[in-house]
C-alpha atoms as a PDB file:
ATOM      1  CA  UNK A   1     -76.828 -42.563 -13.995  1.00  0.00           C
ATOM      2  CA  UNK A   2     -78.653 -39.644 -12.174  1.00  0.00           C
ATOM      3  CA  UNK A   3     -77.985 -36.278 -13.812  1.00  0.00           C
ATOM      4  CA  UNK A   4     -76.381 -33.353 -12.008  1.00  0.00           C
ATOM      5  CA  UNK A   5     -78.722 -30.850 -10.749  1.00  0.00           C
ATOM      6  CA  UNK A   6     -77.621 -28.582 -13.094  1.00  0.00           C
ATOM      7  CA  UNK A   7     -79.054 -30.371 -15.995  1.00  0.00           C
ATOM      8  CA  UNK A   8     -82.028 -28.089 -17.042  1.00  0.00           C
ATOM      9  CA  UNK A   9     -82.929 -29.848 -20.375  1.00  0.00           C
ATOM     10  CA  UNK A  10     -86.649 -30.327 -20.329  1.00  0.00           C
ATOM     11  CA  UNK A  11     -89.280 -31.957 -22.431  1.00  0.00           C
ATOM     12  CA  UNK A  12     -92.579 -32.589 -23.230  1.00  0.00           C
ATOM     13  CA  UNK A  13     -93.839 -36.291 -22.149  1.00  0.00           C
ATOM     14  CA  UNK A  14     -96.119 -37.702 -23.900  1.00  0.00           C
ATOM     15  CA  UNK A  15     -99.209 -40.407 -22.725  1.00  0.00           C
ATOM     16  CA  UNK A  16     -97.015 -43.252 -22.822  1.00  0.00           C
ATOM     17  CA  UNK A  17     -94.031 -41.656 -20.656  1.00  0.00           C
ATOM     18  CA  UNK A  18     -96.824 -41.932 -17.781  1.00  0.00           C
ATOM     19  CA  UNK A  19     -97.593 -45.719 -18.404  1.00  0.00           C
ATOM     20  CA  UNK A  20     -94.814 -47.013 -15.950  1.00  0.00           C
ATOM     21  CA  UNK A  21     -95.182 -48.239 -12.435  1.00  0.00           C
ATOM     22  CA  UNK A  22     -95.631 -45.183 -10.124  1.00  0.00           C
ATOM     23  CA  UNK A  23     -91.989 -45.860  -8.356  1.00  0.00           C
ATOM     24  CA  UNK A  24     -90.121 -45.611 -11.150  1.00  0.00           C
ATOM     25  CA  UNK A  25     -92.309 -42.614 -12.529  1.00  0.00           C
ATOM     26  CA  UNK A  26     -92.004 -40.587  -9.425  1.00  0.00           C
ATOM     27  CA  UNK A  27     -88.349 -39.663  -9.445  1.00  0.00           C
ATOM     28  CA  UNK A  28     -88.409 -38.594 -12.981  1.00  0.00           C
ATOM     29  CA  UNK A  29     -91.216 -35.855 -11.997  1.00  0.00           C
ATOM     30  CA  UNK A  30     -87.957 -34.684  -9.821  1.00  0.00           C
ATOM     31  CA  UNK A  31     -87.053 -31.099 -11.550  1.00  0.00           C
ATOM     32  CA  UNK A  32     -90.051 -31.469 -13.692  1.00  0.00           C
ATOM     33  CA  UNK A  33     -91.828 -28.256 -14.211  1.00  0.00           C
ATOM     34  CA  UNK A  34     -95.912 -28.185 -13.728  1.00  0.00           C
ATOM     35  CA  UNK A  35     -97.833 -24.796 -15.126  1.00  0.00           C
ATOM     36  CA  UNK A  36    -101.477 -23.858 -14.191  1.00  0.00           C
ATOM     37  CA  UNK A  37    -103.407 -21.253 -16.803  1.00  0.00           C
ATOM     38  CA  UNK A  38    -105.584 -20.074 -14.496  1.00  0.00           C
ATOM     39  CA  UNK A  39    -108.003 -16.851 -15.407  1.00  0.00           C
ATOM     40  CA  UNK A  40    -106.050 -14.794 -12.994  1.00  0.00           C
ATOM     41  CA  UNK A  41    -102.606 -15.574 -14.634  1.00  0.00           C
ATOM     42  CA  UNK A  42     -99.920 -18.678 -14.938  1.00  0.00           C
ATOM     43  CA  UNK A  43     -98.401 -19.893 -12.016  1.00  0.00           C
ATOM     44  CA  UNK A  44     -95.395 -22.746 -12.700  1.00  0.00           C
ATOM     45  CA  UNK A  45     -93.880 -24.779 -10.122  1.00  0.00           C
ATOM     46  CA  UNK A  46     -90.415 -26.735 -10.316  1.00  0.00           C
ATOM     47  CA  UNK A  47     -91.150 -30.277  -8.375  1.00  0.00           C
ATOM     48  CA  UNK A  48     -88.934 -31.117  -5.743  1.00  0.00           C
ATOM     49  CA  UNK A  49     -90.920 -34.077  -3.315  1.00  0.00           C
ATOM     50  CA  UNK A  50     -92.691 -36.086  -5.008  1.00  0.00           C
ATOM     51  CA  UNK A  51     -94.811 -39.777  -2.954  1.00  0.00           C
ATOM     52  CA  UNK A  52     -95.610 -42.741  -5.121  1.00  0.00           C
ATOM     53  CA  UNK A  53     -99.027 -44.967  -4.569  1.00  0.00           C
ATOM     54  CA  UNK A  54     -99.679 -48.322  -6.146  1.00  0.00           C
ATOM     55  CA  UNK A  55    -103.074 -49.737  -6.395  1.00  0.00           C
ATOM     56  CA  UNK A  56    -105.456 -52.029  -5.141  1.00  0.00           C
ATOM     57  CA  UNK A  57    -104.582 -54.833  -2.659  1.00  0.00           C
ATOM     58  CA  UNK A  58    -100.786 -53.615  -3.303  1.00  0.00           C
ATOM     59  CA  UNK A  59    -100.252 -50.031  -1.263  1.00  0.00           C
ATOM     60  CA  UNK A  60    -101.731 -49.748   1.967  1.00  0.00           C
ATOM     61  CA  UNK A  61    -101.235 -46.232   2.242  1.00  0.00           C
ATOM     62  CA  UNK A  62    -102.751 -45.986  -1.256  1.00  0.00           C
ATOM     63  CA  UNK A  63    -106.555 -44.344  -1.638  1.00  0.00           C
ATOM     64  CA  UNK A  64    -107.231 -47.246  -4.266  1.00  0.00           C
ATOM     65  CA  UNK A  65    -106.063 -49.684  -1.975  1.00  0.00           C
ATOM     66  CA  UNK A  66    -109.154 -51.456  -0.909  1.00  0.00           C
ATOM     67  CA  UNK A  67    -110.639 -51.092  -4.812  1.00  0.00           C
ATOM     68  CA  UNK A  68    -112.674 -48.299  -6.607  1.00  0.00           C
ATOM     69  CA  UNK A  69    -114.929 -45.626  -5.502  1.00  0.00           C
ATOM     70  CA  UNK A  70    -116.430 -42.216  -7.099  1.00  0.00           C
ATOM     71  CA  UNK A  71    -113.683 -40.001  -5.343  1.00  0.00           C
ATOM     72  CA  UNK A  72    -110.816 -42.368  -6.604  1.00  0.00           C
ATOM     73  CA  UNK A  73    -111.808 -43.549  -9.743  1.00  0.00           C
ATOM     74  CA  UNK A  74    -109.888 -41.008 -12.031  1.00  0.00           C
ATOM     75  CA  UNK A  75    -106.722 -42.710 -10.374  1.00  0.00           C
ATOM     76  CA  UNK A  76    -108.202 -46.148 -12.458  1.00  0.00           C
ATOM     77  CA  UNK A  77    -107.805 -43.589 -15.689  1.00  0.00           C
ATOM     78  CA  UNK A  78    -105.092 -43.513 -18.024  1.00  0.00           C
ATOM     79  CA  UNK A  79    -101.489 -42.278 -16.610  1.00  0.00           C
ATOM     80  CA  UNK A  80    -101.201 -38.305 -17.495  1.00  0.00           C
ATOM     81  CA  UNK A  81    -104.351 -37.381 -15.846  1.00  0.00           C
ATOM     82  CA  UNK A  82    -104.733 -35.350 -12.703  1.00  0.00           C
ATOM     83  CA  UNK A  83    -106.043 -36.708  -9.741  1.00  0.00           C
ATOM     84  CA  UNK A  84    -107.204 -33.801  -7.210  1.00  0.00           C
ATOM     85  CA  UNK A  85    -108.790 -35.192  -3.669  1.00  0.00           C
ATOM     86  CA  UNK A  86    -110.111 -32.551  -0.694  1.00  0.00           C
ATOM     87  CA  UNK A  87    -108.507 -33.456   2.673  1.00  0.00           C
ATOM     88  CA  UNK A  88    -108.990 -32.450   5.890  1.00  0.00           C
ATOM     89  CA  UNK A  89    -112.131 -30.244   5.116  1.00  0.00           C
ATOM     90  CA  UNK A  90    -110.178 -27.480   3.945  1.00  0.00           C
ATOM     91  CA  UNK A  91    -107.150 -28.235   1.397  1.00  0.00           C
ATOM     92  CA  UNK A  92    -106.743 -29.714  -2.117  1.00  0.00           C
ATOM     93  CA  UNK A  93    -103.771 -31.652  -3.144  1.00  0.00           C
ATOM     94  CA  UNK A  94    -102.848 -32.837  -6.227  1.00  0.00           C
ATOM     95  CA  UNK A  95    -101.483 -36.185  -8.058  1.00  0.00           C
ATOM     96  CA  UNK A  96    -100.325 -37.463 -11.264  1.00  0.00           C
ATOM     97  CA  UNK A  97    -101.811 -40.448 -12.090  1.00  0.00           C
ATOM     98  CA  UNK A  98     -99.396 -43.185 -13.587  1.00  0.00           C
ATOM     99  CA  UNK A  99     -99.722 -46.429 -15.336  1.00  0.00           C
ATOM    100  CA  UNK A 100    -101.947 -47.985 -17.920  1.00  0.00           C
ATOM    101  CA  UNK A 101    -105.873 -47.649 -17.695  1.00  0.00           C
ATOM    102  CA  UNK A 102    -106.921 -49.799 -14.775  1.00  0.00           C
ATOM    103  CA  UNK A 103    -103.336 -49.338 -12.997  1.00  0.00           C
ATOM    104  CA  UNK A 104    -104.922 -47.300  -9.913  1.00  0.00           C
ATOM    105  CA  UNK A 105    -101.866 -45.639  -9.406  1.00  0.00           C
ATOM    106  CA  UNK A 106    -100.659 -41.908  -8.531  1.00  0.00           C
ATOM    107  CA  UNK A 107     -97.921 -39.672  -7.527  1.00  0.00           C
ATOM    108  CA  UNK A 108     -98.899 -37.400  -4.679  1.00  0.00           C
ATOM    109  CA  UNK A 109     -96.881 -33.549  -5.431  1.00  0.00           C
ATOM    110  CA  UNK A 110     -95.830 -33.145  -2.361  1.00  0.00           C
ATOM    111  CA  UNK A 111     -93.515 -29.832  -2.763  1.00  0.00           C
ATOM    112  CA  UNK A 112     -91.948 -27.449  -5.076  1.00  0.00           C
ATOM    113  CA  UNK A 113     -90.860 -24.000  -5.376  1.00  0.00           C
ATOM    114  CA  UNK A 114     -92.468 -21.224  -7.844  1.00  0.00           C
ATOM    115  CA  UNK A 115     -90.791 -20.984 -11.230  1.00  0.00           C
ATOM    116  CA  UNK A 116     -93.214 -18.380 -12.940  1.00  0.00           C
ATOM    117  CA  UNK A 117     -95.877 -16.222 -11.694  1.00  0.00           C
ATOM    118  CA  UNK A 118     -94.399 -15.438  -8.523  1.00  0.00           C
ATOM    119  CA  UNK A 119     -96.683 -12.566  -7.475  1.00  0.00           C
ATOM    120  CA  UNK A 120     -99.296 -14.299  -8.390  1.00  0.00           C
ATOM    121  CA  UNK A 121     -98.499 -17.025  -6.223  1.00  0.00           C
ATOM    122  CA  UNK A 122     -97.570 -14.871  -3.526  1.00  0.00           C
ATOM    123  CA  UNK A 123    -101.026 -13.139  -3.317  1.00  0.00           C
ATOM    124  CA  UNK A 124    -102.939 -16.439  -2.670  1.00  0.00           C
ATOM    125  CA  UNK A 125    -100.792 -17.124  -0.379  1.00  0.00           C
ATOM    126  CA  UNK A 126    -100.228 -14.134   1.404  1.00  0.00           C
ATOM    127  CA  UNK A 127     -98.801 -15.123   4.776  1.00  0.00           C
ATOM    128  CA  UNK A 128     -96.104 -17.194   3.476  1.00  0.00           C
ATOM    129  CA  UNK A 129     -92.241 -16.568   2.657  1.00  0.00           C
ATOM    130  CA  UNK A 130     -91.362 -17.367  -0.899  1.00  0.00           C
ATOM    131  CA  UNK A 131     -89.672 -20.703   0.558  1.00  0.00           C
ATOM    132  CA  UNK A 132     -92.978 -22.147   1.847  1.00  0.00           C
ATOM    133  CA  UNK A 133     -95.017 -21.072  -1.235  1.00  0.00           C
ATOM    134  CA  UNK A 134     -95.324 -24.717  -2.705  1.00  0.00           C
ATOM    135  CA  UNK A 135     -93.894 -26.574  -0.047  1.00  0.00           C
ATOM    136  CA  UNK A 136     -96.155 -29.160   0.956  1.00  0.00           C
ATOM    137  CA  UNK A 137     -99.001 -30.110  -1.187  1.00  0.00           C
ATOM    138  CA  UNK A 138    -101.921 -28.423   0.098  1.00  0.00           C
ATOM    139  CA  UNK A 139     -99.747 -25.233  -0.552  1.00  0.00           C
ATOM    140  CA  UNK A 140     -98.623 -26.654  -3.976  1.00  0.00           C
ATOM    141  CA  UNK A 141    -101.942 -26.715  -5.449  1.00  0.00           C
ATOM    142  CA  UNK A 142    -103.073 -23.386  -3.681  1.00  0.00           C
ATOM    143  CA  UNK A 143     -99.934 -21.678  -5.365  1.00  0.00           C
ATOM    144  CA  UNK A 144    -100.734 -22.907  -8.652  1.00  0.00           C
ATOM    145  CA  UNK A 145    -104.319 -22.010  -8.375  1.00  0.00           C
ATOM    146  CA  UNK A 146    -105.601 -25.642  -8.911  1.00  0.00           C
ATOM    147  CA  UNK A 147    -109.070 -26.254  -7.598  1.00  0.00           C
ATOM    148  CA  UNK A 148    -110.842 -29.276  -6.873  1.00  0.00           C
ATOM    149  CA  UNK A 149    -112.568 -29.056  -9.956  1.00  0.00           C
ATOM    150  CA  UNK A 150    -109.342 -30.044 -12.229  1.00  0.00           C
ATOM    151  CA  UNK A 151    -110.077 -33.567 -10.884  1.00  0.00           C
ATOM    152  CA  UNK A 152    -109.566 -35.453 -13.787  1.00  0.00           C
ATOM    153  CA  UNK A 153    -107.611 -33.288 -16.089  1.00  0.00           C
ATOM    154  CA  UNK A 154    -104.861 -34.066 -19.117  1.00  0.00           C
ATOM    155  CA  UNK A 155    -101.723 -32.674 -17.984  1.00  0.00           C
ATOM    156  CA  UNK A 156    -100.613 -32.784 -21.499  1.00  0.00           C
ATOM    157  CA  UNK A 157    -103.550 -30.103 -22.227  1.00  0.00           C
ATOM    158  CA  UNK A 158    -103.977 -26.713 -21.057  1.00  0.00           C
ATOM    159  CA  UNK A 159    -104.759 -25.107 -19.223  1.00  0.00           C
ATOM    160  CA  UNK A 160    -101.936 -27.464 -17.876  1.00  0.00           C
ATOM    161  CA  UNK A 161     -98.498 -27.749 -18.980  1.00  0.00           C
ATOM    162  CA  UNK A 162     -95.722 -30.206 -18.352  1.00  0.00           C
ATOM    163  CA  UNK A 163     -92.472 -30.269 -19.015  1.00  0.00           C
ATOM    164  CA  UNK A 164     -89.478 -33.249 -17.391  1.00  0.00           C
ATOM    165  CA  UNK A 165     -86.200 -33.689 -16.806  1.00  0.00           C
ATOM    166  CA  UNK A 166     -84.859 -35.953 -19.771  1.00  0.00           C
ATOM    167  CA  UNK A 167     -83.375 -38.226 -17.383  1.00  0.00           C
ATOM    168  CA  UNK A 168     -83.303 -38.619 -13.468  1.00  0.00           C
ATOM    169  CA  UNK A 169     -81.681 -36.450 -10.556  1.00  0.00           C
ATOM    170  CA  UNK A 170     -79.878 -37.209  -8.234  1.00  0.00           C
ATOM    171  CA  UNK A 171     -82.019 -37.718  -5.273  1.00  0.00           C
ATOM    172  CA  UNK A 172     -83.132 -39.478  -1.638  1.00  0.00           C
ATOM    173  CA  UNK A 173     -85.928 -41.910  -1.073  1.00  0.00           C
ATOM    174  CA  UNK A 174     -87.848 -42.724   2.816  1.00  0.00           C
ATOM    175  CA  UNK A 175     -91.073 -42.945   3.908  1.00  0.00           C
ATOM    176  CA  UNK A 176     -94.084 -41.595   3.124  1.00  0.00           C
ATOM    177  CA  UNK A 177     -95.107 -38.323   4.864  1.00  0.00           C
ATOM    178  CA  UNK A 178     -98.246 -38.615   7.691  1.00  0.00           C
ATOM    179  CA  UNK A 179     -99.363 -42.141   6.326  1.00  0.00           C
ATOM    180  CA  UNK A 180    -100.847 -44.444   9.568  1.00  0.00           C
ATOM    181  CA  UNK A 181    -100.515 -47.979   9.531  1.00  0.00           C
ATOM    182  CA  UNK A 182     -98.305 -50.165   7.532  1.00  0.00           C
ATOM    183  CA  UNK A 183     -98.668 -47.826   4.325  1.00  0.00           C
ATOM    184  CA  UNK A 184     -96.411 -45.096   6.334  1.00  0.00           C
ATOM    185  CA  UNK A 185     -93.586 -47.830   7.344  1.00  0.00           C
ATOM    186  CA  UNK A 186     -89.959 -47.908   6.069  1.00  0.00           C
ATOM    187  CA  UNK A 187     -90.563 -50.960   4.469  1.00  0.00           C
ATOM    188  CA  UNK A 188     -92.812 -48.516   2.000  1.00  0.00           C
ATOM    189  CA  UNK A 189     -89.610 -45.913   0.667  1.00  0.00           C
ATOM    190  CA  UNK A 190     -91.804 -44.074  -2.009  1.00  0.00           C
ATOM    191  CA  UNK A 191     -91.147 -40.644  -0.561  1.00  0.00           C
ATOM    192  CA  UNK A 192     -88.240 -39.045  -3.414  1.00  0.00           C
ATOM    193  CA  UNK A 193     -86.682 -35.776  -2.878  1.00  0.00           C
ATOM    194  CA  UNK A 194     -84.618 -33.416  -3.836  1.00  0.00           C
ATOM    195  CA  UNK A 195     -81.958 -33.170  -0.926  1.00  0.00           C
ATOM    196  CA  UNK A 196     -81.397 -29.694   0.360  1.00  0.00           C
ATOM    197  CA  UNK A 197     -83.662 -27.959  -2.422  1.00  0.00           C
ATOM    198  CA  UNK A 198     -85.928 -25.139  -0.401  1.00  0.00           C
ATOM    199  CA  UNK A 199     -89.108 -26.390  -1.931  1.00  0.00           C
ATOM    200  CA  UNK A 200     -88.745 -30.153  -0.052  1.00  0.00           C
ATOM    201  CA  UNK A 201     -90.951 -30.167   3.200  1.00  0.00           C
ATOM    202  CA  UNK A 202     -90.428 -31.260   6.383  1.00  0.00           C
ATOM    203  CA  UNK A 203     -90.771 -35.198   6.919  1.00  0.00           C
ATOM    204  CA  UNK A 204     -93.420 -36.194  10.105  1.00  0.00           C
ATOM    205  CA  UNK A 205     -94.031 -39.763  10.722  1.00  0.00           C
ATOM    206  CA  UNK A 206     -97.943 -40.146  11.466  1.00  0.00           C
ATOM    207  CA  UNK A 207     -97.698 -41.702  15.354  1.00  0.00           C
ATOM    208  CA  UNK A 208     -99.840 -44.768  14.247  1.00  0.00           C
ATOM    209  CA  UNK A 209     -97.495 -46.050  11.536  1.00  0.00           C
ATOM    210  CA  UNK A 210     -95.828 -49.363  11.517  1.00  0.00           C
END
């Protein structure tokens, strides 16, 4: 049974917590609490939205879907690992990747709010109310001071740190955010969320999904 929000037991995960299909990883990151050691300071965000991929030939919506390529291929890597992509010429967002080597699987971070470092997150994000710090996950990743560079990364090694819930919240599930095609359709429910915590973003259906 989902735990209570309340519930603030957390733990450390280890490699094999990770090496479970992306679905049923993704709510469990739910609550979870993500730290970047960055030289300017720690910055640690509490997950609340969280988007599942599968792999190749599976997940339409997935960046491993049509098989492996230099800017995916950590996602083929053992689960625990970070996978960090550039999109839209400007932003970094960041994944964990789940499974077994070979899985090609991830979990997209799509929001959170700031559980340590606050002023540091505030000053990279300047324009921003504390609400929209980390919510969304190009803003995730700039809060936590993540570059593109982490690509690739053990979360279970600093200068990351990881800590989950020790058993699921209570939570809603719909479609992905902004995905075209069949990959953003309901028939694909692998958005989770937190309902009505301030770090969830707002939903938009990409016009070309089906």
């Amino acid at each position: 049974m989902p735990r209570p929000a309340s519930h603030v037991e957390l733990v450390r995960p280890d490699r094999a917590w990770f090496r479970r299909d992306p679905v049923e990883l993704a709510p469990l990151l739910l609550g979870a609490v993500l730290a970047y050691d960055s030289e300017a300071g720690r910055v640690a965000v509490r997950l609340s939205e969280v988007e599942a991929y599968r792999g190749v030939g599976v997940d339409p919506g997935s960046h491993a879907f049509r098989g492996r390529t230099p800017r995916n291929a950590v996602m083929f890597g053992d689960g625990g690992h970070l996978y960090a992509y550039f999109t839209y010429g400007m932003h970094v967002c960041l994944n964990v990747v789940a499974g077994a080597p070979g899985t090609s699987a991830g979990i997209l971070l799509r929001g959170g709010t700031v559980a340590d470092g606050l002023d540091l997150a505030r000053s990279r994000r300047s324009r921003s109310t504390d609400r929209d710090l980390a919510r969304g996950p190009a803003r995730l990743a700039q809060a936590l001071g993540v570059p593109l560079a982490a690509n690739g990364s053990d979360l279970l090694a600093p200068p990351f740190s990881l800590e989950v819930r020790v058993g699921p919240l209570a939570h809603a599930t719909g479609p992905r955010t902004g995905i075209s095609g069949a990959g953003g359709a309901a028939s694909y429910p692998w958005r989770f969320w937190l309902p009505g915590d301030p770090g969830v973003s707002v939903y938009r259906r990409h016009p070309k999904s089906h």
